[in-house]
Structures are given as structure tokens and as C-alpha cells.
N, C-alpha and C. Protein backbone atom coordinates (compact mmCIF):
# COMPACT_ATOMS: atom_id res chain seq x y z
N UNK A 1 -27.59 -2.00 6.83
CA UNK A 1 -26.93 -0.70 6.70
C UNK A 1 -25.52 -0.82 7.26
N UNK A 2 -24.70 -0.81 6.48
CA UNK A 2 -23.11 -0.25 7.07
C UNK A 2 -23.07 0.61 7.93
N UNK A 3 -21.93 1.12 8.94
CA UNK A 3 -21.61 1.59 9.76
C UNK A 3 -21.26 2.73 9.25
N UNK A 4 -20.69 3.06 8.13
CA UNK A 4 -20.34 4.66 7.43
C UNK A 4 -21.21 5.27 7.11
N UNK A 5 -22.83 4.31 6.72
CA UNK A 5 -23.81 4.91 6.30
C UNK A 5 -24.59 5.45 7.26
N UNK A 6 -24.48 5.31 8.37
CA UNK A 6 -25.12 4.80 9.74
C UNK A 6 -24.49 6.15 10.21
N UNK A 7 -23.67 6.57 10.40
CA UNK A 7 -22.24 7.45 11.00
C UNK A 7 -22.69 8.59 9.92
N UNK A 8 -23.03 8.47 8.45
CA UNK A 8 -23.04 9.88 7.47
C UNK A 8 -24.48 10.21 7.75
N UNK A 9 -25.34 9.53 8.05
CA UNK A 9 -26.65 9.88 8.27
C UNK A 9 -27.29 11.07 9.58
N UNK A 10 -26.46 10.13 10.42
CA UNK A 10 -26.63 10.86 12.00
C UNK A 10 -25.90 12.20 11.50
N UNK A 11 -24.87 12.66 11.12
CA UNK A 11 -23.80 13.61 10.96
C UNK A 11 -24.80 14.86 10.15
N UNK A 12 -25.33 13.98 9.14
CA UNK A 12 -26.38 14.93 7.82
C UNK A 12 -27.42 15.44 8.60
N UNK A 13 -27.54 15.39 9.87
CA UNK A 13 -28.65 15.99 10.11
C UNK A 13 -28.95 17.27 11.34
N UNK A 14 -29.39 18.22 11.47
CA UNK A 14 -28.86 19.84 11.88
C UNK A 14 -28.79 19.41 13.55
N UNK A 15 -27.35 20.59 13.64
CA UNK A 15 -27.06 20.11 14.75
C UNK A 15 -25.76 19.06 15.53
N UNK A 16 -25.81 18.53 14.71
CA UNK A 16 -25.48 16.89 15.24
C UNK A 16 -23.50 16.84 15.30
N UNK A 17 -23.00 16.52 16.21
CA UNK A 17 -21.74 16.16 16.51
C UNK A 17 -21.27 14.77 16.52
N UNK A 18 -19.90 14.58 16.72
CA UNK A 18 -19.44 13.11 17.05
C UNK A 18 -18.32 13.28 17.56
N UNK A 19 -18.26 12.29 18.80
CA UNK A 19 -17.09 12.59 19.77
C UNK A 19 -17.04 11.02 20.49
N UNK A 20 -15.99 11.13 21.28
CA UNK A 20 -16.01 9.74 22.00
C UNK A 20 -15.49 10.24 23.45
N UNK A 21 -16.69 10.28 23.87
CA UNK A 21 -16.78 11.05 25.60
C UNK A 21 -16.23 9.95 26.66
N UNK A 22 -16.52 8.43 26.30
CA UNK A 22 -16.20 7.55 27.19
C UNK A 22 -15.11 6.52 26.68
N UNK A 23 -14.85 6.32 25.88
CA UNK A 23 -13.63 5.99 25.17
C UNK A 23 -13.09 5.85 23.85
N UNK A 24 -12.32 4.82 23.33
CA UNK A 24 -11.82 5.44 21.81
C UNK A 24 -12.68 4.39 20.96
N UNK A 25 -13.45 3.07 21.08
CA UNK A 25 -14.34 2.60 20.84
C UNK A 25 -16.04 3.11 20.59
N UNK A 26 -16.30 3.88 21.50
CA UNK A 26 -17.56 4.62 21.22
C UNK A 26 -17.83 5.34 20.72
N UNK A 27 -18.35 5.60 19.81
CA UNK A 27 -18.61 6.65 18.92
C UNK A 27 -20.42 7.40 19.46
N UNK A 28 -19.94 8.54 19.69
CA UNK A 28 -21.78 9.16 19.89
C UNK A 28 -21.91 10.25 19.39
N UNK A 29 -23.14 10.32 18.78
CA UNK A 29 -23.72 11.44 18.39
C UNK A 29 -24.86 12.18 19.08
N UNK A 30 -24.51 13.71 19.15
CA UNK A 30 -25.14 14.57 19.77
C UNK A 30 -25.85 15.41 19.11
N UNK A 31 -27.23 15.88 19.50
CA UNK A 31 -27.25 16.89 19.05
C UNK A 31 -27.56 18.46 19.61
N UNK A 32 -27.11 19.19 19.65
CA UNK A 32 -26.84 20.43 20.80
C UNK A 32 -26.72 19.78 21.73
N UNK A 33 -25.25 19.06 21.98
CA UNK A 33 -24.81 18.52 22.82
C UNK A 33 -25.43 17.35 23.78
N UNK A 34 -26.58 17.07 23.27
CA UNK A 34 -27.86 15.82 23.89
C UNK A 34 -27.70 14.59 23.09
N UNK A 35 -27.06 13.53 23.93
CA UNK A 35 -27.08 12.22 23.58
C UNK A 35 -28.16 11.70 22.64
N UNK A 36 -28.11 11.67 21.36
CA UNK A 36 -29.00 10.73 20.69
C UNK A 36 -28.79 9.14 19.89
N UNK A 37 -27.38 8.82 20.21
CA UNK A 37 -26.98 7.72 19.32
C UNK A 37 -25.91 7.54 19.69
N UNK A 38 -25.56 6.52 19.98
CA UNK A 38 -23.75 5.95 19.95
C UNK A 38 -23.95 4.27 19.58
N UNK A 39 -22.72 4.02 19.37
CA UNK A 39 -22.44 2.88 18.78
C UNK A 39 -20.75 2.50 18.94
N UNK A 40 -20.96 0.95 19.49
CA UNK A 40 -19.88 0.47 19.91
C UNK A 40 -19.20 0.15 18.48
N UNK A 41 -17.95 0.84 18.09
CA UNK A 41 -17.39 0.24 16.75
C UNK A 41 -16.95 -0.91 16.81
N UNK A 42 -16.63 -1.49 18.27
CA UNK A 42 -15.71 -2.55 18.16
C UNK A 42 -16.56 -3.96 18.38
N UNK A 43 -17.87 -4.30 18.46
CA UNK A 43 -19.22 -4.51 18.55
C UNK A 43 -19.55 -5.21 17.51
N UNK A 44 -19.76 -6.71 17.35
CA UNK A 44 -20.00 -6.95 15.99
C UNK A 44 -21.32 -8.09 16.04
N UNK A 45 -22.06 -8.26 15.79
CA UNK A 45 -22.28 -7.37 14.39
C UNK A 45 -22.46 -5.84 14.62
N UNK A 46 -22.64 -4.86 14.22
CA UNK A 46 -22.77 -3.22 13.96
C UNK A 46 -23.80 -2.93 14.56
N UNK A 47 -23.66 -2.62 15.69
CA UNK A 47 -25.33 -1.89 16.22
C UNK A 47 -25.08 -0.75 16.89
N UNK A 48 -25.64 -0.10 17.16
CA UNK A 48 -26.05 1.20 17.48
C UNK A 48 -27.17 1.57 18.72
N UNK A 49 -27.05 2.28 19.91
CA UNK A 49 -28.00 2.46 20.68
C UNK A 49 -28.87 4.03 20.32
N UNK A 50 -30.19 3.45 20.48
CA UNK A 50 -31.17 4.67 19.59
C UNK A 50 -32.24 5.23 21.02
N UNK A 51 -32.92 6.52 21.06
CA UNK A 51 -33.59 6.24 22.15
C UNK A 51 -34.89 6.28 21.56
N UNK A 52 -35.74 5.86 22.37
CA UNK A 52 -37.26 5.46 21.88
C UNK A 52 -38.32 5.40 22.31
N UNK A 53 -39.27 6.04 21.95
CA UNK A 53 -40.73 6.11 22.64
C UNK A 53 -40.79 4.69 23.59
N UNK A 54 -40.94 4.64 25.09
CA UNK A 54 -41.28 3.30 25.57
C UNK A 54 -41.96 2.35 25.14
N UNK A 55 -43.16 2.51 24.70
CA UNK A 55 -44.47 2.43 23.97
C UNK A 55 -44.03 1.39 22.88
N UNK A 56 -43.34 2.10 22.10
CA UNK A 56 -43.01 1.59 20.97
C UNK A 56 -41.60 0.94 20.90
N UNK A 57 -40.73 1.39 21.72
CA UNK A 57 -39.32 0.26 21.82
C UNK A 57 -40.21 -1.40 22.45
N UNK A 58 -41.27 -1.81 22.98
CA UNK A 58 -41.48 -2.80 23.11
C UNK A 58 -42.19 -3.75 22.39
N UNK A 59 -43.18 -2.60 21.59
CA UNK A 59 -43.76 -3.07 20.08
C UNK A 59 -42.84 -3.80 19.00
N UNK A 60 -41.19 -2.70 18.77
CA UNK A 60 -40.08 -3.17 18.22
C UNK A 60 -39.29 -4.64 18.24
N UNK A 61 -39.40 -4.54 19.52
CA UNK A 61 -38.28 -5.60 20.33
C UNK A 61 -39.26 -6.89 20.06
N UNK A 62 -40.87 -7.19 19.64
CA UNK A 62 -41.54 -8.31 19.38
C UNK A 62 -41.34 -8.66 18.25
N UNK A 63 -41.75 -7.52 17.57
CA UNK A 63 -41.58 -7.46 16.10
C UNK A 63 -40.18 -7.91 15.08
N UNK A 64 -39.06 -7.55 15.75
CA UNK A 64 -37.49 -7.87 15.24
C UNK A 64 -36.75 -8.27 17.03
N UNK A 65 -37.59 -9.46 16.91
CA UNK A 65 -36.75 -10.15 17.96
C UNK A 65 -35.65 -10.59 17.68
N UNK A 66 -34.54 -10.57 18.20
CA UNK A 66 -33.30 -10.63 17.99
C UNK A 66 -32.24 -9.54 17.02
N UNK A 67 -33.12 -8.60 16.65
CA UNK A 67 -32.26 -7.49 15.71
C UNK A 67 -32.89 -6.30 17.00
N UNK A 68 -33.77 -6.25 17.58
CA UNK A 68 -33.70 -5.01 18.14
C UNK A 68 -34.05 -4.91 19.66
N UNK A 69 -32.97 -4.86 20.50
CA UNK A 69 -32.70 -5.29 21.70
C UNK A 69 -33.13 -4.68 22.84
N UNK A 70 -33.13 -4.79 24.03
CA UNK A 70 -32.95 -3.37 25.41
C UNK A 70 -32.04 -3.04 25.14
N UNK A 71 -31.76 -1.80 25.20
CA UNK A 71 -30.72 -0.88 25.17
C UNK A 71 -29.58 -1.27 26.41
N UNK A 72 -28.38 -1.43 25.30
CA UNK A 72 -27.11 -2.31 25.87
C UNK A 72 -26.21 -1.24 26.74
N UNK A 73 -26.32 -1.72 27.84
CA UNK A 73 -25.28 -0.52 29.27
C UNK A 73 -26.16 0.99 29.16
N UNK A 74 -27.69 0.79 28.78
CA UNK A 74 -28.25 2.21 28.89
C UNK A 74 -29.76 1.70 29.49
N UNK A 75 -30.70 3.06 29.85
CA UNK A 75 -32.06 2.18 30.48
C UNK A 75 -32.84 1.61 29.33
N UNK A 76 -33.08 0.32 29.67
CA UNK A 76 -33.96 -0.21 28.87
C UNK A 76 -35.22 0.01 28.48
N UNK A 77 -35.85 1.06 29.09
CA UNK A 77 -37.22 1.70 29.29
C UNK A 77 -36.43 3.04 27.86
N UNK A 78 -35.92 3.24 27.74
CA UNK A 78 -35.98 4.23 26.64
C UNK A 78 -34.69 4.40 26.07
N UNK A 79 -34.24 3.49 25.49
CA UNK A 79 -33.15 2.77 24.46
C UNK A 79 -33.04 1.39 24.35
N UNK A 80 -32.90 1.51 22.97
CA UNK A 80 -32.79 -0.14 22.37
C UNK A 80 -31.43 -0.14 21.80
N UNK A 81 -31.10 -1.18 21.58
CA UNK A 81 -29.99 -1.86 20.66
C UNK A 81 -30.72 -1.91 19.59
N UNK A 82 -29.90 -1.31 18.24
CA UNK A 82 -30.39 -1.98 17.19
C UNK A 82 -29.38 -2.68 16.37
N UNK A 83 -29.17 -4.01 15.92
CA UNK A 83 -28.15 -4.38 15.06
C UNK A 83 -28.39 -4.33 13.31
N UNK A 84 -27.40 -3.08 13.32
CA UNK A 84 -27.48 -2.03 11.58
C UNK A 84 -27.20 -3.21 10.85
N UNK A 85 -26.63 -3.97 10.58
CA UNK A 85 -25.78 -4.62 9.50
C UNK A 85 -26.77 -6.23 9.59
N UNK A 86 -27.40 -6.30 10.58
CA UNK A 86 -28.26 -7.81 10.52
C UNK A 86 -29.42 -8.09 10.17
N UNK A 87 -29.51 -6.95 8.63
CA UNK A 87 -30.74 -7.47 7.74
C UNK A 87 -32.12 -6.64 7.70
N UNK A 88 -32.35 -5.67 8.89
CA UNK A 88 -32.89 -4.67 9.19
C UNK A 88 -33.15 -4.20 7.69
N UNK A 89 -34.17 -3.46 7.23
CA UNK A 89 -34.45 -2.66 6.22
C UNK A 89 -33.60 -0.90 6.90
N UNK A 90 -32.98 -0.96 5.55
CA UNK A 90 -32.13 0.49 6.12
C UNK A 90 -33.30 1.44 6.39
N UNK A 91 -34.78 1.60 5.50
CA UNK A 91 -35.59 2.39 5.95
C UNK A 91 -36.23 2.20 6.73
N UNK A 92 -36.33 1.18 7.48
CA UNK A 92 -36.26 1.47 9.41
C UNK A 92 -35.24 1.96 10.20
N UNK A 93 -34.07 1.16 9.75
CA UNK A 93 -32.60 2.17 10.66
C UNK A 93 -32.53 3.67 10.56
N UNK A 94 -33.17 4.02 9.23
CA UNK A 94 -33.25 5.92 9.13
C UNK A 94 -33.95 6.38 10.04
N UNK A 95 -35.34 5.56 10.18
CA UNK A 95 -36.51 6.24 10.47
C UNK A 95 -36.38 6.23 12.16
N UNK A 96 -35.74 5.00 12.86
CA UNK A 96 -35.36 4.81 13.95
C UNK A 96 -34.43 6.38 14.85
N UNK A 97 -33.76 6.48 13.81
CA UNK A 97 -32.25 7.31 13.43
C UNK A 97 -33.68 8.78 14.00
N UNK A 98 -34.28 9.26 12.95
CA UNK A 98 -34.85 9.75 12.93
C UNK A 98 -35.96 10.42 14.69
N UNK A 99 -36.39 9.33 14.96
CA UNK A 99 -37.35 9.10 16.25
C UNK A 99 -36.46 9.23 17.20
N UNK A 100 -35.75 8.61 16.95
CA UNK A 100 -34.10 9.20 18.31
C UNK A 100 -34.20 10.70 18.75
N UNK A 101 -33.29 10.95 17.73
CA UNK A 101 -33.27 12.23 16.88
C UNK A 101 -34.31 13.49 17.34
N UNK A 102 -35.58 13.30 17.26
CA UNK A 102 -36.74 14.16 17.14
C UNK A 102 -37.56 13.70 18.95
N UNK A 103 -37.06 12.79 19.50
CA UNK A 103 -37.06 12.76 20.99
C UNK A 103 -36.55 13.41 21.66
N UNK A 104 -35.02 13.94 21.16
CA UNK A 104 -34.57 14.83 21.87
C UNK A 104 -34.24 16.09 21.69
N UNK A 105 -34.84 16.38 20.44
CA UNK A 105 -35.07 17.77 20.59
C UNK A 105 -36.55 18.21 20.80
N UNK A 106 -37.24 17.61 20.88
CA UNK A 106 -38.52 17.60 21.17
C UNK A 106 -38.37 18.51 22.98
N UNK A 107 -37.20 17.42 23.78
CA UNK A 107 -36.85 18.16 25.29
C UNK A 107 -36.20 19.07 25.23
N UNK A 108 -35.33 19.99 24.15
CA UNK A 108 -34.88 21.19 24.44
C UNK A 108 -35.33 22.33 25.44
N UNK A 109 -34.67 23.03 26.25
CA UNK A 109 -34.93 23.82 26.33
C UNK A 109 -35.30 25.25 25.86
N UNK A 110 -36.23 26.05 25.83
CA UNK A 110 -36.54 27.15 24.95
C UNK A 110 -35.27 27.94 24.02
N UNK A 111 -34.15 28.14 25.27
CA UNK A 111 -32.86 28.69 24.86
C UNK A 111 -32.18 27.58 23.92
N UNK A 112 -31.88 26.50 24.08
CA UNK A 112 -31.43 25.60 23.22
C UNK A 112 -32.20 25.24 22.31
N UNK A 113 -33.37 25.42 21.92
CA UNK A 113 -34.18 25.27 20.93
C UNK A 113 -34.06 26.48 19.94
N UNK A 114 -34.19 27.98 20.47
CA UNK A 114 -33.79 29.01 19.35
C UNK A 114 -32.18 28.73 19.03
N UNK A 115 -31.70 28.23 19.71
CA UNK A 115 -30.33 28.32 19.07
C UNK A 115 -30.06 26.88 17.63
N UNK A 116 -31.34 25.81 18.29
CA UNK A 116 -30.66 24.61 17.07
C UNK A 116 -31.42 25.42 15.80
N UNK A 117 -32.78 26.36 16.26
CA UNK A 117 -33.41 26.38 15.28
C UNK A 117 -32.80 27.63 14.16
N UNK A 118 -31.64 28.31 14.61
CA UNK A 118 -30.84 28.98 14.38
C UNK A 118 -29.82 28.48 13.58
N UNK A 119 -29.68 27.27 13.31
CA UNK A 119 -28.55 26.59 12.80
C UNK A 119 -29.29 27.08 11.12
């Protein structure tokens, strides 16, 4: 998966922002303002940090050893590295995209929850 595809996906989905809170290299996406994704642009090959059931970020990391990492400068207990562009089936990078995604709004608070569900 390319990085534009990667970047239009996160964007397509309710809620969701993009800003670069820590510098002009990082790109992250939020949604109601809750960290679910960033990605170093300047980072190559193309990867992206996702967050992830514990459980299952270690199931991952056996399974696509070397495409899907501990989560790079974040806790490794609940973010991985994933590298988009190194062969990965894009319908895991969605679905990943996805599980991120639905982790953290899963923690909303009641008030921030009528409001995404308001969107």
C-alpha cells in the first residue's frame, strides 16, 4: 500500500483529523482528537504506527516477522510498526487501519462518544 492510500483511508473514516503535533515529518491521525495512527514520512520503507489488541500485536509480529514490528518510539505492549509499502496485503493494512481505529473509540468517553456518533 502507498502512503497516499494509507493517508486517504485513515482521513475516509468519521471523525478522523491530520496534523503534525511533534514535527513537520510526522504525520498523525486522530480521531476526536485520540491518537490512532501516525507515520514517519521521512521513514523508508513507509510504515505507519497502528495500536493493537496486545493479544494479537504478538500473534502479528510471528506471523509477518520483519513487516510488523514493536511499535517504533511508542509502547510496545500496544503499538506496532507496520511497514505499508513491504508487500503486506493492503487488506490487512485496512483491516489493521481499522482495529486501530475501533480501539479507540471503543475508550471514548460517553460525552465524546455522542458527539463522534453525531458526526
Amino acid at each position: 500500500m502507498h502512503i497516499e492510500d494509507f493517508r486517504n483511508y485513515c482521513l475516509a473514516k468519521k471523525g478522523v483529523t491530520e496534523s503534525f503535533p511533534f514535527d513537520e515529518h510526522t504525520l498523525v491521525f486522530k480521531v476526536m482528537g485520540k491518537m490512532f495512527a501516525l507515520s514517519g514520512l521521512e521513514r523508508l520503507p513507509a510504515q505507519a504506527n497502528l495500536k493493537c489488541d496486545p493479544d494479537r500485536s504478538v500473534e502479528l509480529r510471528a506471523q509477518y516477522d520483519g513487516l510488523i514490528l514493536p511499535g517504533y518510539h511508542m509502547s510496545k505492549l500496544h503499538w506496532n510498526t507496520v511497514l505499508i509499502d513491504s508487500g503486506l496485503p493492503p487488506s490487512l493494512i485496512t483491516e489493521l487501519i481499522d482495529h486501530s481505529y475501533d480501539l479507540v473509540v471503543a475508550k471514548f468517553s460517553k460525552k465524546l462518544r455522542l458527539a463522534w456518533e453525531s458526526l
